[in-house]
Protein backbone atom coordinates (compact mmCIF):
# COMPACT_ATOMS: atom_id res chain seq x y z
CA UNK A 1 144.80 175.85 94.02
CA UNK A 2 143.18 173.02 95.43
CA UNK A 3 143.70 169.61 94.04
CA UNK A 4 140.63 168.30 91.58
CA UNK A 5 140.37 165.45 89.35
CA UNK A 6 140.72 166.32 85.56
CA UNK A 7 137.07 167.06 84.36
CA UNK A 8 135.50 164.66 82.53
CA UNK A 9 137.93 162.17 82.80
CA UNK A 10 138.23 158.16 82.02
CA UNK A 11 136.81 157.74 84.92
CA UNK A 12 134.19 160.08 86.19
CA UNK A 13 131.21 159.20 87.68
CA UNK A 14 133.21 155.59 88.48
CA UNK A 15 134.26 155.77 92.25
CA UNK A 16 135.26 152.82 93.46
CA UNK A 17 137.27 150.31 92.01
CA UNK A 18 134.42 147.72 91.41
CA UNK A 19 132.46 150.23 89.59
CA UNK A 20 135.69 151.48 87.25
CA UNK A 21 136.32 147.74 86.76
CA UNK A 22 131.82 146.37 86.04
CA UNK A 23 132.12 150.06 83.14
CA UNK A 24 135.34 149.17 81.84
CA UNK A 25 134.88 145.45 81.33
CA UNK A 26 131.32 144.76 81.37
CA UNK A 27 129.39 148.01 80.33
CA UNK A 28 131.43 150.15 78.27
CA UNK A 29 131.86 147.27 75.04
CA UNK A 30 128.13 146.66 74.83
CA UNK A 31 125.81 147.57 71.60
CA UNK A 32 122.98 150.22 72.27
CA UNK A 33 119.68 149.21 71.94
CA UNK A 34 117.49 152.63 71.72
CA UNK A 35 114.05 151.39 72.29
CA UNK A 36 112.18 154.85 72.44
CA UNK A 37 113.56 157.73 70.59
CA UNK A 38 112.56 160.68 68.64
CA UNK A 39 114.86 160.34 65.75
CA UNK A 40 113.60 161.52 62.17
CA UNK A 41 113.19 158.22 59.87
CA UNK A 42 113.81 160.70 56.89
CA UNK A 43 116.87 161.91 57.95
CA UNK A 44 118.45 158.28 57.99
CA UNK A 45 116.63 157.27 55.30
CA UNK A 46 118.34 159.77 53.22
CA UNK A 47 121.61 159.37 55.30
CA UNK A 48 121.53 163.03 55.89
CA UNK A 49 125.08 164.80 56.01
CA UNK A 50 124.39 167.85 58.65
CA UNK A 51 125.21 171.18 57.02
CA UNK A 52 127.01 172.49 60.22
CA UNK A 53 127.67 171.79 64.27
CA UNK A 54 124.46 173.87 64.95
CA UNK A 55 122.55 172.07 62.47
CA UNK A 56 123.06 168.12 64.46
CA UNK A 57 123.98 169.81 68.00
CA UNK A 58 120.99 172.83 68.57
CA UNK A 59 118.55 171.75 66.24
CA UNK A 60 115.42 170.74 67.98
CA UNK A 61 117.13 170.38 71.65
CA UNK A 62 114.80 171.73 74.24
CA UNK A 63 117.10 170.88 76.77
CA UNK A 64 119.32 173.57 75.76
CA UNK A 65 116.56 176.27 73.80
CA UNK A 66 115.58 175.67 78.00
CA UNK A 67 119.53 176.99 79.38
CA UNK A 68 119.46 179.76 76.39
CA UNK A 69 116.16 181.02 77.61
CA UNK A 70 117.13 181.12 81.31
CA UNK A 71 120.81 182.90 80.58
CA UNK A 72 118.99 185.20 79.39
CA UNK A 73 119.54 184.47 75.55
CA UNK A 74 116.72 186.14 72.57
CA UNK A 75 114.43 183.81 71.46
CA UNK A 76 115.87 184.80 67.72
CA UNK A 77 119.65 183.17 69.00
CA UNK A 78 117.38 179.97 69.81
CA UNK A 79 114.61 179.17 67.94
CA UNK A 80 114.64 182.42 65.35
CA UNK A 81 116.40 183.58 62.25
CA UNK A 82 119.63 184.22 63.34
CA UNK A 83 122.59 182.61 61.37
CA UNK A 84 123.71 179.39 62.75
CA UNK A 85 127.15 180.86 63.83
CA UNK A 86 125.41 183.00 65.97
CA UNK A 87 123.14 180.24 67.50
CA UNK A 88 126.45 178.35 68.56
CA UNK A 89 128.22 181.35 69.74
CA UNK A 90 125.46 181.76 72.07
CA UNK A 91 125.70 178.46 73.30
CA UNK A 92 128.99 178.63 73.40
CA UNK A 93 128.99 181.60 75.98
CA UNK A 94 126.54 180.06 78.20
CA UNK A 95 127.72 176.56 78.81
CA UNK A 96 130.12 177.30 81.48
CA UNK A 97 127.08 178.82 83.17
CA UNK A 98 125.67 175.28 83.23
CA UNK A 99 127.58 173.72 85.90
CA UNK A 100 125.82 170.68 87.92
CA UNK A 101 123.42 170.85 84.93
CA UNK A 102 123.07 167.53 83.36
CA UNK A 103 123.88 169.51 79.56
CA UNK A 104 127.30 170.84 81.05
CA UNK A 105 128.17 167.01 80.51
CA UNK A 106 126.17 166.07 77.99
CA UNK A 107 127.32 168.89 75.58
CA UNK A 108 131.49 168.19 76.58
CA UNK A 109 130.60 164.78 75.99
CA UNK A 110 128.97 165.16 72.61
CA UNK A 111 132.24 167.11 71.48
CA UNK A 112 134.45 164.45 72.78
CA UNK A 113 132.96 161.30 71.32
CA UNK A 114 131.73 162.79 68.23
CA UNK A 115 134.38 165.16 67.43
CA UNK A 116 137.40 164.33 69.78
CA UNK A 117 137.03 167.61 70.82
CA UNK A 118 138.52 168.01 74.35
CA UNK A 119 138.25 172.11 74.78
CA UNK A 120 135.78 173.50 77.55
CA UNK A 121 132.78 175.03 75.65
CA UNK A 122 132.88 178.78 75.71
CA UNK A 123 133.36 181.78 74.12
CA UNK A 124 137.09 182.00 73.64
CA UNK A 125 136.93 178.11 72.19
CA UNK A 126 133.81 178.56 69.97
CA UNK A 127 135.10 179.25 67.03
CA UNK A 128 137.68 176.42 66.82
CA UNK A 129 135.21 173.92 67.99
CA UNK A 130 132.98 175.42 65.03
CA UNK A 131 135.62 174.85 62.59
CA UNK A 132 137.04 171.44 64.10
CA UNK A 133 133.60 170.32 64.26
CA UNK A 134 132.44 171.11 61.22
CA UNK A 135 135.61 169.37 59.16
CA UNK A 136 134.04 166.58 60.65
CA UNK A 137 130.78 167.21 60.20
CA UNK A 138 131.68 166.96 56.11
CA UNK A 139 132.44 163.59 56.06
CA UNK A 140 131.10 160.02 56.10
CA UNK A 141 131.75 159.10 59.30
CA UNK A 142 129.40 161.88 60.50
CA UNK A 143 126.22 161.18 58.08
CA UNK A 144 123.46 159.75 60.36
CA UNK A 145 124.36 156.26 58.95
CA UNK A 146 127.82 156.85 60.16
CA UNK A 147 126.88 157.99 64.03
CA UNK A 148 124.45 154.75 63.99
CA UNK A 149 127.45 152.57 63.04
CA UNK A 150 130.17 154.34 65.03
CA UNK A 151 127.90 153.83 68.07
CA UNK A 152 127.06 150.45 67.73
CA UNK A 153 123.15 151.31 67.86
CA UNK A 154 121.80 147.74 67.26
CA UNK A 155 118.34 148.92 67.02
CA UNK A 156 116.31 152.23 66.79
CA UNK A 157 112.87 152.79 67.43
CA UNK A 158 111.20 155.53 66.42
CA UNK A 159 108.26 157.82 67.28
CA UNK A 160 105.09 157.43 64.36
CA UNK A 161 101.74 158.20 63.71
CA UNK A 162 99.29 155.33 62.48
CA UNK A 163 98.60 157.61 59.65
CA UNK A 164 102.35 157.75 58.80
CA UNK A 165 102.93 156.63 55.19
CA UNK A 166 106.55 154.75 56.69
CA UNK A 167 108.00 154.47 53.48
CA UNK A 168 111.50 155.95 55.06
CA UNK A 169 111.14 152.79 57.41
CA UNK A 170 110.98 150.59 54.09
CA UNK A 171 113.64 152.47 52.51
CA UNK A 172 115.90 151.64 55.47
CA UNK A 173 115.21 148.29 55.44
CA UNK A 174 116.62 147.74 52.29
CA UNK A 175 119.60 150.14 52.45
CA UNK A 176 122.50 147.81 54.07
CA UNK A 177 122.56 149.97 57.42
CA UNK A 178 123.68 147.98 59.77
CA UNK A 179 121.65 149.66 62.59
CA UNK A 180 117.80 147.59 62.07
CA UNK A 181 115.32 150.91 62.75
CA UNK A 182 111.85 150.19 63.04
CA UNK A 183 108.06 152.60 63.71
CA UNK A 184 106.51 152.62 67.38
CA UNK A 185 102.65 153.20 66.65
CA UNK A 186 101.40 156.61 68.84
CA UNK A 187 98.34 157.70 68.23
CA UNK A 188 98.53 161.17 69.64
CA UNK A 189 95.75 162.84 67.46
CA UNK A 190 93.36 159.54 68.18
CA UNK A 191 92.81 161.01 71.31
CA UNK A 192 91.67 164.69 70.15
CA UNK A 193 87.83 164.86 70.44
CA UNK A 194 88.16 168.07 72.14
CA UNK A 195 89.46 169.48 69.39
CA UNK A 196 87.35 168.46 66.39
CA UNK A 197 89.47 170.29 63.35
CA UNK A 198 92.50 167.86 64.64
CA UNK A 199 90.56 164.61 65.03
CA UNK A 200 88.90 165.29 61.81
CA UNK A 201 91.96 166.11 59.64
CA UNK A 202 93.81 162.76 61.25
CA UNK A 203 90.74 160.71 60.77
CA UNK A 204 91.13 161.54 56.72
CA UNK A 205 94.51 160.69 56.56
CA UNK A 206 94.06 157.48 58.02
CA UNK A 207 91.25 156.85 56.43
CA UNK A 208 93.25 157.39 53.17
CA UNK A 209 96.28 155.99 54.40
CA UNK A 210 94.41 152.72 55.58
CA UNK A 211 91.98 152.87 52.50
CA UNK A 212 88.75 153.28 54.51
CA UNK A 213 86.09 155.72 54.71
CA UNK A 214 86.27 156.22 58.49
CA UNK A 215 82.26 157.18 58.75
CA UNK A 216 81.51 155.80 61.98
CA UNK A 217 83.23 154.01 65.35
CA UNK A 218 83.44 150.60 63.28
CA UNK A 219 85.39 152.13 60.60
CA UNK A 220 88.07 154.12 62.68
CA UNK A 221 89.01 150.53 65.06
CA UNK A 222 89.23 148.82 62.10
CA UNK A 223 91.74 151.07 59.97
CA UNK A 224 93.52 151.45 62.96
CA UNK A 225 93.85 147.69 63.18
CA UNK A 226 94.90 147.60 59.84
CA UNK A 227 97.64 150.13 60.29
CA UNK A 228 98.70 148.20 63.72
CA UNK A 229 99.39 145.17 61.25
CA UNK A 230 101.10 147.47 58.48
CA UNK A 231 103.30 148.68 61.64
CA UNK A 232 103.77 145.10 62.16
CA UNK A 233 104.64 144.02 58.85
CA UNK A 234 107.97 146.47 59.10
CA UNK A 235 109.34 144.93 62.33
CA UNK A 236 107.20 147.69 64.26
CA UNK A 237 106.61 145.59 67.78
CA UNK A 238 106.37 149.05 70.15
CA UNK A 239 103.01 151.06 70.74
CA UNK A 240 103.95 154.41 73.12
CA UNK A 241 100.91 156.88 74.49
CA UNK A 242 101.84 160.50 76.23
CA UNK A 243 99.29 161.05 78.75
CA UNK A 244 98.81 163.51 81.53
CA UNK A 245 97.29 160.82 83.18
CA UNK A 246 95.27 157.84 82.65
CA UNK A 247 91.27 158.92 82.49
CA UNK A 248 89.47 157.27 85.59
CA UNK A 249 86.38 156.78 83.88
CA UNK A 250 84.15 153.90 82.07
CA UNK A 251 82.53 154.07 78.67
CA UNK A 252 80.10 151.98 76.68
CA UNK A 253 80.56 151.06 73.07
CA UNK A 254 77.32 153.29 72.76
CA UNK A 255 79.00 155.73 74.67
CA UNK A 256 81.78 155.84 72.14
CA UNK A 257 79.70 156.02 68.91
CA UNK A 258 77.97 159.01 70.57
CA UNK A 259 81.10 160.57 70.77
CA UNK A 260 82.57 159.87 67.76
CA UNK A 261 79.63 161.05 66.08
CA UNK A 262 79.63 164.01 67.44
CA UNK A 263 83.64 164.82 66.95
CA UNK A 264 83.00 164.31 63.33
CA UNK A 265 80.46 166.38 63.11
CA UNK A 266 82.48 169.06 63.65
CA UNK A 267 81.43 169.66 67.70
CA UNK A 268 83.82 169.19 70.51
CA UNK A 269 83.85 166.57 73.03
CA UNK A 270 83.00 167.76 76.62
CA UNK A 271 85.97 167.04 79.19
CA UNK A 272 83.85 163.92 80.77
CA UNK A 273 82.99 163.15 77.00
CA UNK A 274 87.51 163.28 76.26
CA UNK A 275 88.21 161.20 79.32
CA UNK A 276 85.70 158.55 78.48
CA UNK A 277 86.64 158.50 74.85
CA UNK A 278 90.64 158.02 75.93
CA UNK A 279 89.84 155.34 78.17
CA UNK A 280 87.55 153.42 75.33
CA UNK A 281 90.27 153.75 72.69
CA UNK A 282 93.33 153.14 75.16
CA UNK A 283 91.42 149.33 75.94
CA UNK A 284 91.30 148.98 72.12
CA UNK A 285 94.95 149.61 71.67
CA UNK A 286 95.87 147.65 74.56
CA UNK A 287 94.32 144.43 73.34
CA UNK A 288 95.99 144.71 69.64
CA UNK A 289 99.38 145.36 71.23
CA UNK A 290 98.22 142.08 73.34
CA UNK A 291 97.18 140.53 69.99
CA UNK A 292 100.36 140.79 67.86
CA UNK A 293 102.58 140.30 70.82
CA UNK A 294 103.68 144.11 71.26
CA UNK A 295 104.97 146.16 74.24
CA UNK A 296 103.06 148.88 75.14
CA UNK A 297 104.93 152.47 76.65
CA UNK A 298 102.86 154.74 78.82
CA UNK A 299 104.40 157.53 79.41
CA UNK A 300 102.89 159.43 81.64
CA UNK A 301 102.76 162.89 83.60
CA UNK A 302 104.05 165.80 81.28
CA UNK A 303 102.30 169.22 81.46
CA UNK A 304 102.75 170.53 77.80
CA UNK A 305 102.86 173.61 75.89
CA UNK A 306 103.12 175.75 78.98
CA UNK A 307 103.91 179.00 77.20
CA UNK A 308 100.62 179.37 75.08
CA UNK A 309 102.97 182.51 73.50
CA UNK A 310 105.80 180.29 73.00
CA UNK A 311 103.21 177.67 71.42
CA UNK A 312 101.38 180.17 68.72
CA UNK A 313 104.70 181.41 67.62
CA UNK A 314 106.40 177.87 67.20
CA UNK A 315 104.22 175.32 68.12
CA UNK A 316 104.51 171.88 69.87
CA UNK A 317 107.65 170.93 71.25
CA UNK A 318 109.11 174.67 72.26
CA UNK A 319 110.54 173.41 74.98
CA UNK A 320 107.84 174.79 77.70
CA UNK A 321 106.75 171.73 78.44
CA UNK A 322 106.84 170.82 82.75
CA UNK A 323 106.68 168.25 85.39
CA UNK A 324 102.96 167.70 86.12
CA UNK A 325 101.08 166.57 89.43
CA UNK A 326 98.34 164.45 88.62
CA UNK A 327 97.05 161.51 90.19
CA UNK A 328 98.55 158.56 88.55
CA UNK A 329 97.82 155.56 90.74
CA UNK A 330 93.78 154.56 90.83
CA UNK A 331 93.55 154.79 86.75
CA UNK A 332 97.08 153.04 85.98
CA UNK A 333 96.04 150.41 88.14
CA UNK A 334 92.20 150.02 87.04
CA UNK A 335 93.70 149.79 83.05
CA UNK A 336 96.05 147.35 83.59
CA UNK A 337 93.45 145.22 86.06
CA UNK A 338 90.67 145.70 83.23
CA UNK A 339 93.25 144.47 80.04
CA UNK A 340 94.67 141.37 82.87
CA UNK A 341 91.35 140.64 83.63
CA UNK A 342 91.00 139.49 79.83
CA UNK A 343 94.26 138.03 79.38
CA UNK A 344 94.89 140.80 76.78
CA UNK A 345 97.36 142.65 79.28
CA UNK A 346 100.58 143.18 76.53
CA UNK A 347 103.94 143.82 78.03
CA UNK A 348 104.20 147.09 79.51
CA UNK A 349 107.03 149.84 80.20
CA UNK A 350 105.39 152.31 82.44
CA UNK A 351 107.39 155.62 82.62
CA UNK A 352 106.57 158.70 85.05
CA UNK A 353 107.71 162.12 85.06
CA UNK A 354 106.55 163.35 88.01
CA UNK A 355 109.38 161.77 90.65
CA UNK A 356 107.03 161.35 93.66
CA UNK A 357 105.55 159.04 91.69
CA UNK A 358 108.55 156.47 91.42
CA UNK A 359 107.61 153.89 94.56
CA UNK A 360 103.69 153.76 92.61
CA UNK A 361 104.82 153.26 89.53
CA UNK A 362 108.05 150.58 90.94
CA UNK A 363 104.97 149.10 92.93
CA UNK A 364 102.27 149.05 90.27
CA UNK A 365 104.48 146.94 88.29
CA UNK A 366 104.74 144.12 90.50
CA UNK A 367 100.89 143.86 90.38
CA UNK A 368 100.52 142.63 87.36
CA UNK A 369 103.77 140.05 86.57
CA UNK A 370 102.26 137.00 85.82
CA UNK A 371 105.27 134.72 84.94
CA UNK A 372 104.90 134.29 81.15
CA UNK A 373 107.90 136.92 80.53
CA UNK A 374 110.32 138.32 83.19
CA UNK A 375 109.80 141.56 84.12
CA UNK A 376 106.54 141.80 81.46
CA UNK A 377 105.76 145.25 83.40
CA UNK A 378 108.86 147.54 83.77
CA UNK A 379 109.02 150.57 85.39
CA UNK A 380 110.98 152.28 83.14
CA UNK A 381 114.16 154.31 83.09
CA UNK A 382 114.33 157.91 84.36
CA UNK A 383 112.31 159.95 81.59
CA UNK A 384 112.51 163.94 80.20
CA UNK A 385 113.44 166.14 82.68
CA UNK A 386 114.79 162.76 85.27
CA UNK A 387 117.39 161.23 82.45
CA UNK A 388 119.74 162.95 84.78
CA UNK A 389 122.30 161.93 87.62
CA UNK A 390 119.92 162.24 90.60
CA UNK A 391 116.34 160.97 88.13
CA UNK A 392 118.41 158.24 87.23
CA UNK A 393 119.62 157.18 90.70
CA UNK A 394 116.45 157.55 92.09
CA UNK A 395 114.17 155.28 89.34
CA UNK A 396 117.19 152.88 89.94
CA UNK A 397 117.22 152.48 93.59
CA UNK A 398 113.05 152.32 93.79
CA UNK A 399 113.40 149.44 90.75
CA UNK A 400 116.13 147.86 93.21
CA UNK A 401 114.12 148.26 96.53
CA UNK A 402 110.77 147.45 94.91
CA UNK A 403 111.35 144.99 91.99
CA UNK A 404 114.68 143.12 90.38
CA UNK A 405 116.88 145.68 89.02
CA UNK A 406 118.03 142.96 87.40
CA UNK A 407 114.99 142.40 84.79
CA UNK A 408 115.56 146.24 83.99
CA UNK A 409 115.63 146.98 80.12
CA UNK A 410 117.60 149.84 80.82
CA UNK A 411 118.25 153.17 79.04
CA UNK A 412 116.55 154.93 75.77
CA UNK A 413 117.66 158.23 73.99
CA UNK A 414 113.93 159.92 73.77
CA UNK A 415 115.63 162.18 71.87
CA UNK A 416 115.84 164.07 68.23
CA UNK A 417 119.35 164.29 68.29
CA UNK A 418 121.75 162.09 66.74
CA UNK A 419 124.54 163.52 68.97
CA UNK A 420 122.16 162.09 72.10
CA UNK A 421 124.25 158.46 72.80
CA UNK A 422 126.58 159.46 75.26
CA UNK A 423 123.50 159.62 77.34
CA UNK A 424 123.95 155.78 77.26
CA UNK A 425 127.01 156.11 78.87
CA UNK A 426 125.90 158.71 81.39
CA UNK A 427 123.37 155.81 82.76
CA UNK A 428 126.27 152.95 82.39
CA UNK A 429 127.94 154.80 84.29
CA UNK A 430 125.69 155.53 87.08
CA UNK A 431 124.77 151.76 86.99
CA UNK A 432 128.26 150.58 87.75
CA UNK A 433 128.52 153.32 90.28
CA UNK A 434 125.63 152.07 92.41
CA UNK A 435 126.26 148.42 91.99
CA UNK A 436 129.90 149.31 92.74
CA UNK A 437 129.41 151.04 95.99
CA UNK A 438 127.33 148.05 97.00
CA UNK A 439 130.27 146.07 96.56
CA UNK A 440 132.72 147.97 98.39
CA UNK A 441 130.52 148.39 101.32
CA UNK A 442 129.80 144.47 101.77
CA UNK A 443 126.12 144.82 100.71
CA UNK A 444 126.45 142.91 97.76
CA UNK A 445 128.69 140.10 97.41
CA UNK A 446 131.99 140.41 95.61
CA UNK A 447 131.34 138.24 92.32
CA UNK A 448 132.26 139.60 89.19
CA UNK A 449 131.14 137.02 86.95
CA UNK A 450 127.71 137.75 87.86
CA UNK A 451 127.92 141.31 88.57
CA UNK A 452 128.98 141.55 85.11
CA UNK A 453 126.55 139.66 83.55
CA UNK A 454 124.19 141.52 85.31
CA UNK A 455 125.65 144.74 83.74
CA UNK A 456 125.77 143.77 80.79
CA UNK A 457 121.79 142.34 80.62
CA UNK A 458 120.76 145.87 81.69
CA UNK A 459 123.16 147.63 79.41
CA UNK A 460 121.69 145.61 76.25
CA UNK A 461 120.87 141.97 76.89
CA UNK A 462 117.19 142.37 78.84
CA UNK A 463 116.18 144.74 76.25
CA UNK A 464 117.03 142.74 73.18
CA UNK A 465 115.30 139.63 74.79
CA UNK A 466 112.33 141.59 76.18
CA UNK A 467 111.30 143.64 72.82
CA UNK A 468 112.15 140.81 70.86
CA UNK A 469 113.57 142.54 67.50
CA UNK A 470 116.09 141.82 65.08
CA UNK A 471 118.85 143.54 66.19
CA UNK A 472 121.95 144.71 63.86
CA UNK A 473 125.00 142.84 64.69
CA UNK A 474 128.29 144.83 65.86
């Protein structure tokens, strides 16, 4: 047999000697700072101890209800009734089937940090991972307070509606984790005046939640101001929006009224109608994120709910979501240009999922710095289906040959999974790999006291300066 490194070992992904010794040293030691994730604020709140492997590890992973589906795995070992044995037995069987896909090292990883698990994933292994996994699973240091701690997650930021009651996030607070978790205001259903029953409902609960009777286009901007000020009084300093695509279209307060109006009274906006309404309420948001000093995340380019079977049977968030191909550039740029052109322009962290669209989106950025806060536009790490090897390597080198890599706030989780942090490693990883390389072939100069501080400002530093929030110590 041919000689092969051992998989997955100290070193992989490190291959050069200045990129083994930037990880090592500079990289490896450093706090996480997830600034965009999907974690459930209830779960820590209640420091939730995870029945079983399948529970914490398949639970809510698209990524890998994606692989089942394509082995050829029922929907009832994924998403259905089956036992939760059975779901990890058929994960188990697949993974080695998953080769060069970014969950064949995500998923060894997981075992191995987690559970000091070292066994390839298959069938013949599943049941002793199951049962090694599990003993661990039972205690302390594997309650969502204790993966926080053991990872050295300075700071999470979570995924919440403005009608969210965030009474986990205040329950937190005053718990003693060490980890400081705070809300990201996304307005999803704000958006929905296609869809009156959905606007409508939301509209109540904020209404409710923000004490207001939200009767007319006065009412709804100023509960939502209120709420952007509740967010606010919790630490919240993060607004996020999931777009296809910014709306390339004007509208007039009277405009907006008219369309309110309407929504509420129970008939649905026309598609010209939607796009002017998102574009009217998107300004709004931009200048309270500019008010209270907020970043704002666009991210930007998904095609969702694909599978409209897929969708009745389980709703949102199946995992048949795609890569779309919509114009990005003329809209981005006329949104930021309208909120500069006011001085309410907030910081922004512009994210794309579509990868042709990395040199606009690396470009668009630099239109729009104005000095007041390095970097105050980021184009931000590779998202969804690029938080891979290649996705990350490209957004990199664009950032590099299009901005200053080294203003980069560097990775996020964007995921529901507490067993997601190695993916923080993945991207150190790559990071020292491509500065490394650099090194060895003379194209950036050999000093390792910068070099490393430069790691280590990506890794954590630029993000815990940029977002400015209290982060826990480790």
């Amino acid at each position: 047999m041919p000689a092969a490194a051992p998989f997955l070992h100290e070193d992989f992904l490190l291959n050069t000697e200045w990129s083994r010794l930037l990880y090592h040293t500079y990289a490896k030691p450093q706090p996480i700072y997830d600034y965009h994730c999907h974690l459930p604020p209830d779960q820590i709140s209640a420091n939730l101890q995870f029945r079983n492997l399948s529970h914490v590890w398949l639970g809510g992973d698209h990524y890998k209800w994606r692989a089942l589906r394509t082995a050829g795995v029922d929907e009832d070992l994924i998403t259905g009734s089956a036992s939760d044995w059975d779901k990890h037995l058929a994960f188990c069987r697949i993974v080695p089937q998953l080769i060069r896909n970014p969950l064949h090292h995500w998923s060894h990883l997981e075992l191995r940090r987690y559970f000091g698990i070292d066994a390839l994933i298959n069938e013949a292994n599943a049941k002793t991972i199951w049962e090694q996994a599990n003993a661990k699973l039972a205690t302390p240091a594997l309650s969502t307070h204790g993966i926080l701690t053991s990872n050295k997650v300075a700071v999470v930021c979570t995924t919440d509606d403005p009608a969210d009651s965030l009474e986990h996030h205040a329950a937190i607070a005053k718990s003693g984790l060490k980890t400081r978790v705070y809300p990201t205001f996304r307005a999803d259903k704000l958006m929905a005046v296609a869809a009156p029953s959905v606007f409508n409902a939301w509209c109540d609960q904020l209404g409710a939640r923000a004490d207001a009777d939200i009767k007319d286009l006065d009412a709804l901007l100023a509960a939502l101001d209120r709420r952007h000020a509740f967010f606010h009084s919790l630490g919240g300093r993060l607004s996020d929006h999931g777009l296809e695509a910014l709306p390339d279209a004007d509208c007039t307060e009277t405009e907006a009224r008219a369309i309110f109006a309407q929504t509420r009274s129970g008939r649905a906006a026309t598609p010209e109608q939607a796009a002017k309404w998102v574009w009217y309420v998107m300004i709004f948001l931009g200048r309270l994120d500019a008010k209270r000093g907020w970043t704002k995340q666009l991210h930007l380019g998904a095609l969702r709910n694909n599978n409209s079977r897929l969708l009745k049977r389980l709703g949102a968030d199946a995992g048949v979501d795609s890569i779309g191909d919509f114009p990005q550039a003329r809209a981005l740029s006329r949104y930021l240009d309208t909120l500069d052109r006011e001085n309410a322009l907030p910081k922004v962290v512009l994210y794309n999922l579509n990868p042709a669209d990395n040199y606009v989106f690396a470009t668009m950025v630099g239109n729009f710095q104005d000095g007041s806060v390095a970097g105050k536009l980021q184009f931000g790490s590779g998202w969804w289906f690029l938080d891979q090897k290649e996705g990350m390597e490209w957004q990199m080198n664009a950032l590099s040959s299009l901005g200053l890599l080294t203003r980069f706030v560097g990775m996020l989780t964007d995921s529901r999974s507490f067993l997601s942090y190695p993916r923080h490693e993945y991207f150190r990883r790559l990071l020292c790999r491509l500065i490394g390389e650099d090194v060895e072939a003379g194209l950036i100069p050999a000093d390792e006291a910068h070099l490393g501080g430069v790691v280590r400002d990506i890794a954590y530093r630029n993000a815990e300066a940029y977002f400015g929030l209290e982060a826990g110590r480790f």
